[in-house]
Protein backbone atom coordinates (compact mmCIF):
# COMPACT_ATOMS: atom_id res chain seq x y z
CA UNK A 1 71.57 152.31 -57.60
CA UNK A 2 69.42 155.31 -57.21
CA UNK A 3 71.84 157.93 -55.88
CA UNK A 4 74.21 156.69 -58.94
CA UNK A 5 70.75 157.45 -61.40
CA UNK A 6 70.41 160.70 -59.87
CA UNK A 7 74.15 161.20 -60.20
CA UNK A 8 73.96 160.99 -63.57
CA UNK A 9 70.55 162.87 -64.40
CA UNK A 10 72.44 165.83 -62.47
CA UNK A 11 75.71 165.63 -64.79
CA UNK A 12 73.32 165.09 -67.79
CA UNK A 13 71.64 168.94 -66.41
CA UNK A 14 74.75 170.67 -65.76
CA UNK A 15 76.07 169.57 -68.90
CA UNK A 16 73.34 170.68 -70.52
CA UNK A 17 73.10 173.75 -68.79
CA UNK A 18 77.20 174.73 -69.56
CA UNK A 19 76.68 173.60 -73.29
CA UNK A 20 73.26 175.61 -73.93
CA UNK A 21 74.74 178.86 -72.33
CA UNK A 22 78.54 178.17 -73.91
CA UNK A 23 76.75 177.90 -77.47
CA UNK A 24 74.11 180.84 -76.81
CA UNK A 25 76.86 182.80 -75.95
CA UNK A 26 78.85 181.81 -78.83
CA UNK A 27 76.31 182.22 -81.12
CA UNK A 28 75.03 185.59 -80.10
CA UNK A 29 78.53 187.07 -80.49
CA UNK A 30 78.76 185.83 -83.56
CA UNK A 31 75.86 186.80 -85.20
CA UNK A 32 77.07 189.97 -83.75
CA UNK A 33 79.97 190.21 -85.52
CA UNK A 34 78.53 188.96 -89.23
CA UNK A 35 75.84 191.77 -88.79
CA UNK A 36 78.80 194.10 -88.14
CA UNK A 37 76.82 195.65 -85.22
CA UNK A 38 77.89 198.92 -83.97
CA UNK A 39 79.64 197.64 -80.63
CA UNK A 40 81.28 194.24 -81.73
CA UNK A 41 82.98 196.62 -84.21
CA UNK A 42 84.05 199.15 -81.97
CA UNK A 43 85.16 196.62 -79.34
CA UNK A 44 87.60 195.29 -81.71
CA UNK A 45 89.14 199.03 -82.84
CA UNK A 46 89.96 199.57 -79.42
CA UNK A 47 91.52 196.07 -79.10
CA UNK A 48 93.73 196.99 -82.42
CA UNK A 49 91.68 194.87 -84.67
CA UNK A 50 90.86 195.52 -88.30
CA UNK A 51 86.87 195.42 -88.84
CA UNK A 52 87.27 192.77 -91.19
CA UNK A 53 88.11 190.16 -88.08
CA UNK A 54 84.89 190.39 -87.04
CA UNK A 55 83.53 188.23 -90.14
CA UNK A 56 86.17 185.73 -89.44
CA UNK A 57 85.64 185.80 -85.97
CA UNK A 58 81.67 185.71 -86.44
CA UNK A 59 81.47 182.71 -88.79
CA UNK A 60 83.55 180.81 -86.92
CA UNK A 61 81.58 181.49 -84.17
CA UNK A 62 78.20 180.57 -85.73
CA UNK A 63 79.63 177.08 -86.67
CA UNK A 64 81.36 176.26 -82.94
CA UNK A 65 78.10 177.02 -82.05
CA UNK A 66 76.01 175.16 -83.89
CA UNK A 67 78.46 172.29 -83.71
CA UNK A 68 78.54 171.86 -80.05
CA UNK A 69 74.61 171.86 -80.22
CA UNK A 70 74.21 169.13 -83.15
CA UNK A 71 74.28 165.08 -82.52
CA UNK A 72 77.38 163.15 -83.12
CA UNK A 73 80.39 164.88 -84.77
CA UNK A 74 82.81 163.99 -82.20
CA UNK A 75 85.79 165.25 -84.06
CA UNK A 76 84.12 168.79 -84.86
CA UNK A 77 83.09 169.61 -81.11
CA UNK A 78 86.95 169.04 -80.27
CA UNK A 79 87.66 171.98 -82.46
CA UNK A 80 84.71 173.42 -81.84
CA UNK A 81 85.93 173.26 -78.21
CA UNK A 82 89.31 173.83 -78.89
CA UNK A 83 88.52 177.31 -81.38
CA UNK A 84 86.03 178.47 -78.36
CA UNK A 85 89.28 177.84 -75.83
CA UNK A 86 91.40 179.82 -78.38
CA UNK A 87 88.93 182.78 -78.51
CA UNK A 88 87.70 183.25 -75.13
CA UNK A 89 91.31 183.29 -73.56
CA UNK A 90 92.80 185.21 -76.97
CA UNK A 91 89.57 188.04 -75.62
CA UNK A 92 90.54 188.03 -72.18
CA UNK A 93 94.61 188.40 -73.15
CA UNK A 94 93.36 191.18 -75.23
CA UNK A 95 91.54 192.76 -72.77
CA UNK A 96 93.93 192.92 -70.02
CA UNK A 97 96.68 193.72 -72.61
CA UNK A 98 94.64 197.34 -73.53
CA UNK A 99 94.37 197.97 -70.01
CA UNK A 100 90.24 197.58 -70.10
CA UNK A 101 88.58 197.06 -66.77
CA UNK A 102 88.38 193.43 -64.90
CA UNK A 103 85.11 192.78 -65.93
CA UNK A 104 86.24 192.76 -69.55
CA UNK A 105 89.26 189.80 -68.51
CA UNK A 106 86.78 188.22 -66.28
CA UNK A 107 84.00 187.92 -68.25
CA UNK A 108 85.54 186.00 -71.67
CA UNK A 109 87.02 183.32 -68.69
CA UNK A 110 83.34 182.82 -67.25
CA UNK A 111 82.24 182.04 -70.74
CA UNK A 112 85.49 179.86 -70.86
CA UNK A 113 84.78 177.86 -67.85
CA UNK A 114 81.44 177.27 -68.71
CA UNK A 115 82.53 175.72 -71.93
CA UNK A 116 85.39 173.38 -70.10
CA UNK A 117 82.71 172.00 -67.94
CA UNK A 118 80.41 171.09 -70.83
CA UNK A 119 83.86 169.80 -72.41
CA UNK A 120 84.24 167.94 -68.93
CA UNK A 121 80.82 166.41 -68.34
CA UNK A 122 80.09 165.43 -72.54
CA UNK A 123 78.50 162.19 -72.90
CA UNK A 124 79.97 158.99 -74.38
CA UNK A 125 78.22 159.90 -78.06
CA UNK A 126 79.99 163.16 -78.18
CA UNK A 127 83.54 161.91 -77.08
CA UNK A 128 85.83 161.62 -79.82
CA UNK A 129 86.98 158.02 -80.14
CA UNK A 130 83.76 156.60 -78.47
CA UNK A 131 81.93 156.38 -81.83
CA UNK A 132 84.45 156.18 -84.36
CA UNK A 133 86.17 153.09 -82.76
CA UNK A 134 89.25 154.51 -81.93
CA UNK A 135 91.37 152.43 -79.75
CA UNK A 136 91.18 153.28 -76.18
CA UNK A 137 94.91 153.54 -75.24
CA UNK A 138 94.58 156.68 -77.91
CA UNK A 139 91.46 158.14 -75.73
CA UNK A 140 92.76 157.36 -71.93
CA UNK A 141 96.21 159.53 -72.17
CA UNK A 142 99.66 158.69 -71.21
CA UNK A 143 99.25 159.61 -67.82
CA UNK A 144 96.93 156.75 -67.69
CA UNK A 145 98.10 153.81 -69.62
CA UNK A 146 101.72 154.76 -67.44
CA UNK A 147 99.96 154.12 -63.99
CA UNK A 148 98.13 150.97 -65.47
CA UNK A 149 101.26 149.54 -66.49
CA UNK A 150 103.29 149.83 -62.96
């Protein structure tokens, strides 16, 4: 009963740990970009990017942030997850598609793993379908429900 205590107390701390650095991470770039800082800006010239991308970019940023942070709202931290999936691997394509060095591919994808494990290890209040009642055949996937019903 105790190793399955400390089991959980160490997913509860690496969950944790991947959410607080995905969202500080997320949240520092995009405060970045709405104070159209110097190097956000020029980082997205040289990817091709108008300078106006970096206020869509940077609110959108802000509120993944601050969504996968809050209490509750299910539903929001699977876009939030989702939009953070989208950006991280849309910076890394965009990297390697300039030509920039590895450790401008490599970097967005650490950020990106980080934020699948604190996808991976969520708790039960921040899963969507685990508050709002939504039937579990709709949470468990079809590769699931197929192997429960052979």
């Amino acid at each position: 009963m105790q190793s399955r205590m400390t089991l959980m107390n160490a997913r509860g701390a690496v969950y944790w740990m991947a959410t607080t650095l995905t969202a500080l991470c997320i949240l520092s770039g995009g405060a970045a970009n709405l104070s159209h800082a110097e190097v956000p800006l020029r980082g997205l010239a040289e990817l091709g990017y108008p300078a106006y991308f970096a206020t869509i970019l940077g609110a959108w940023k802000v509120l993944g942030g601050l969504v996968l942070l809050a209490p509750r709202l299910p539903r929001l931290k699977e876009w939030a997850y989702a939009g953070i999936a989208f950006a991280l691997s849309g910076a890394a394509f965009s990297h390697a598609a300039v030509g920039d060095p590895a450790v401008k591919v490599i970097v967005p994808l650490v950020i990106l793993g980080l934020a699948v494990t604190s996808w991976a290890l969520r708790p039960a209040s921040r899963v969507l379908g685990a508050v709002t009642g939504e039937p579990a055949a709709a949470r468990i996937g079809a590769y699931a429900l197929a192997k429960a019903g052979t």
